[in-house]
Protein backbone atom coordinates (compact mmCIF):
# COMPACT_ATOMS: atom_id res chain seq x y z
CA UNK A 1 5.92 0.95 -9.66
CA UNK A 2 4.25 4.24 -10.50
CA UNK A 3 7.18 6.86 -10.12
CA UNK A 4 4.00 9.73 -10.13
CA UNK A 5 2.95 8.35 -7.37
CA UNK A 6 5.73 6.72 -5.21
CA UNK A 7 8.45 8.20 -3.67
CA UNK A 8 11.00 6.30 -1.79
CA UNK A 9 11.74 8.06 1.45
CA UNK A 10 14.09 5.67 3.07
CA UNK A 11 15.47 2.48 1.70
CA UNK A 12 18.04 0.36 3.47
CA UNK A 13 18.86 -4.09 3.60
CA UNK A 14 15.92 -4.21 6.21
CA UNK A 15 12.79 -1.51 4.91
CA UNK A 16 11.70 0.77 2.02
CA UNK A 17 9.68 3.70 2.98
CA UNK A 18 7.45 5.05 -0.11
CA UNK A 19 4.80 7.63 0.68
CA UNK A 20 2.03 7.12 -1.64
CA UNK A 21 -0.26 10.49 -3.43
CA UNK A 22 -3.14 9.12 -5.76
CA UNK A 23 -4.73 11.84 -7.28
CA UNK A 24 -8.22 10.02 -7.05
CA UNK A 25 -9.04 7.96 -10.59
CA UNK A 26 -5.22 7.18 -11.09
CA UNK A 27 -4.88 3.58 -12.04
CA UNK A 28 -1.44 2.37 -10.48
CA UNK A 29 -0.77 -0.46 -12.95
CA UNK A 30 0.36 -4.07 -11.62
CA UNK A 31 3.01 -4.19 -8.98
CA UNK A 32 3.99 -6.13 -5.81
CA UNK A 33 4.88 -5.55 -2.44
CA UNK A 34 6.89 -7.69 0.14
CA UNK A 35 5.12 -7.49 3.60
CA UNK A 36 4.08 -4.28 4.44
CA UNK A 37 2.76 -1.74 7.16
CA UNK A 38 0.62 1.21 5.59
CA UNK A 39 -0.63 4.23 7.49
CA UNK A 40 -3.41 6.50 6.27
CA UNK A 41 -2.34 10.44 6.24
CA UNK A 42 -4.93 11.47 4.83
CA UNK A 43 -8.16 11.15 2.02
CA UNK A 44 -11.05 9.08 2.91
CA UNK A 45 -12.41 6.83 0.08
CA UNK A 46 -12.43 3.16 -1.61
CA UNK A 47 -9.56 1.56 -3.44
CA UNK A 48 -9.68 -1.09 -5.68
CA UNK A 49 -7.50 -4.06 -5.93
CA UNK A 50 -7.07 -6.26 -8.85
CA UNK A 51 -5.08 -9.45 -8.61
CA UNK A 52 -3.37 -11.04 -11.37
CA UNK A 53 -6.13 -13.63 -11.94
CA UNK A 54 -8.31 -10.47 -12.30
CA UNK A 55 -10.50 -10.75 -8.77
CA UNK A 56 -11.02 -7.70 -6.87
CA UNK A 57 -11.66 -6.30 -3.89
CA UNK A 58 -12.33 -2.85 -2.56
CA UNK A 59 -10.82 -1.63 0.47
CA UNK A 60 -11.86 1.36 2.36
CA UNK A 61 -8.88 4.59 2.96
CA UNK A 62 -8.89 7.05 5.75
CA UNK A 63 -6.51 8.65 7.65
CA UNK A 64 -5.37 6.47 11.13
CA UNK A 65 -4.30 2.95 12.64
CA UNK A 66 -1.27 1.32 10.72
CA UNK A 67 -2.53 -2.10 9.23
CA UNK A 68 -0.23 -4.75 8.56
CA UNK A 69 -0.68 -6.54 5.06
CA UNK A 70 0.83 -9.44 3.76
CA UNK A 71 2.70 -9.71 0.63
CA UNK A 72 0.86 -9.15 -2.38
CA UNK A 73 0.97 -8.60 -6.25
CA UNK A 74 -1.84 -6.14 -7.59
CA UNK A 75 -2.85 -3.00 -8.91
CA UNK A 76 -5.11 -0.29 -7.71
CA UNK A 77 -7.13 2.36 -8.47
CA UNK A 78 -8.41 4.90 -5.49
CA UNK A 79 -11.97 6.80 -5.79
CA UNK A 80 -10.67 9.74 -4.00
CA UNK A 81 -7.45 11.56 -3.24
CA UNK A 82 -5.29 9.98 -0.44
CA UNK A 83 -1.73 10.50 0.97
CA UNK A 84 -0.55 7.19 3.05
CA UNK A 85 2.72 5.79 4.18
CA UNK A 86 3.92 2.35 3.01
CA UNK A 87 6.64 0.47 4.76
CA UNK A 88 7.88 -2.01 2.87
CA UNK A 89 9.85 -5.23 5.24
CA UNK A 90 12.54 -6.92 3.22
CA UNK A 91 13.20 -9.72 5.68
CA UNK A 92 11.50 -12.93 4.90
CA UNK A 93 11.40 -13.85 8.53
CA UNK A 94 9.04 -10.70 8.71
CA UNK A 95 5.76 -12.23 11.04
CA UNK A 96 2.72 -10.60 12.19
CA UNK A 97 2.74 -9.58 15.58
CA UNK A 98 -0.02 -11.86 17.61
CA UNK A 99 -2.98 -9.88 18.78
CA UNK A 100 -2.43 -6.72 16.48
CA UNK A 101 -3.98 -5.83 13.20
């Protein structure tokens, strides 16, 4: 992943905890996650996924609720600068609690 960028917090058999800086513009070149929580700090702007088959998607950062994401293989690049918490699950029995987000 993008040392720059990433810094692991807390890693242990069961979670890695990376908070994430993008300066706004940085391109975070192609990396994957396990199932993850992430939790805006702070920043408000789009980010922009690409997958390796080269679709995108934009997603929309601000600062609030946790949102639970799935695993995923990508890279990004945000419009603005944003600060957010990732927390990385490293069971595989890892589900998504029913009736949340």
């Amino acid at each position: 992943m993008a040392p720059n960028n990433f810094k692991v917090l807390l890693e242990n058999d069961q979670v890695r905890v990376l908070d994430f800086h993008n300066k706004g513009g940085e391109k975070i070149p192609m990396h994957s996650h396990p199932i993850y929580l992430t939790y805006g700090i702070s920043g408000s702007g789009k980010t922009i996924f690409t997958s390796p088959d080269g679709k995108t998607r934009e997603a929309e950062n601000k600062p609030g609720p946790a949102t639970w994401n799935e695993a995923v293989t990508h890279a990004s690049e945000s419009t603005a600068e944003i600060h957010s918490l990732l927390v990385e699950l490293k069971a595989q029995t890892a589900k998504k609690p029913s009736g949340k987000d």
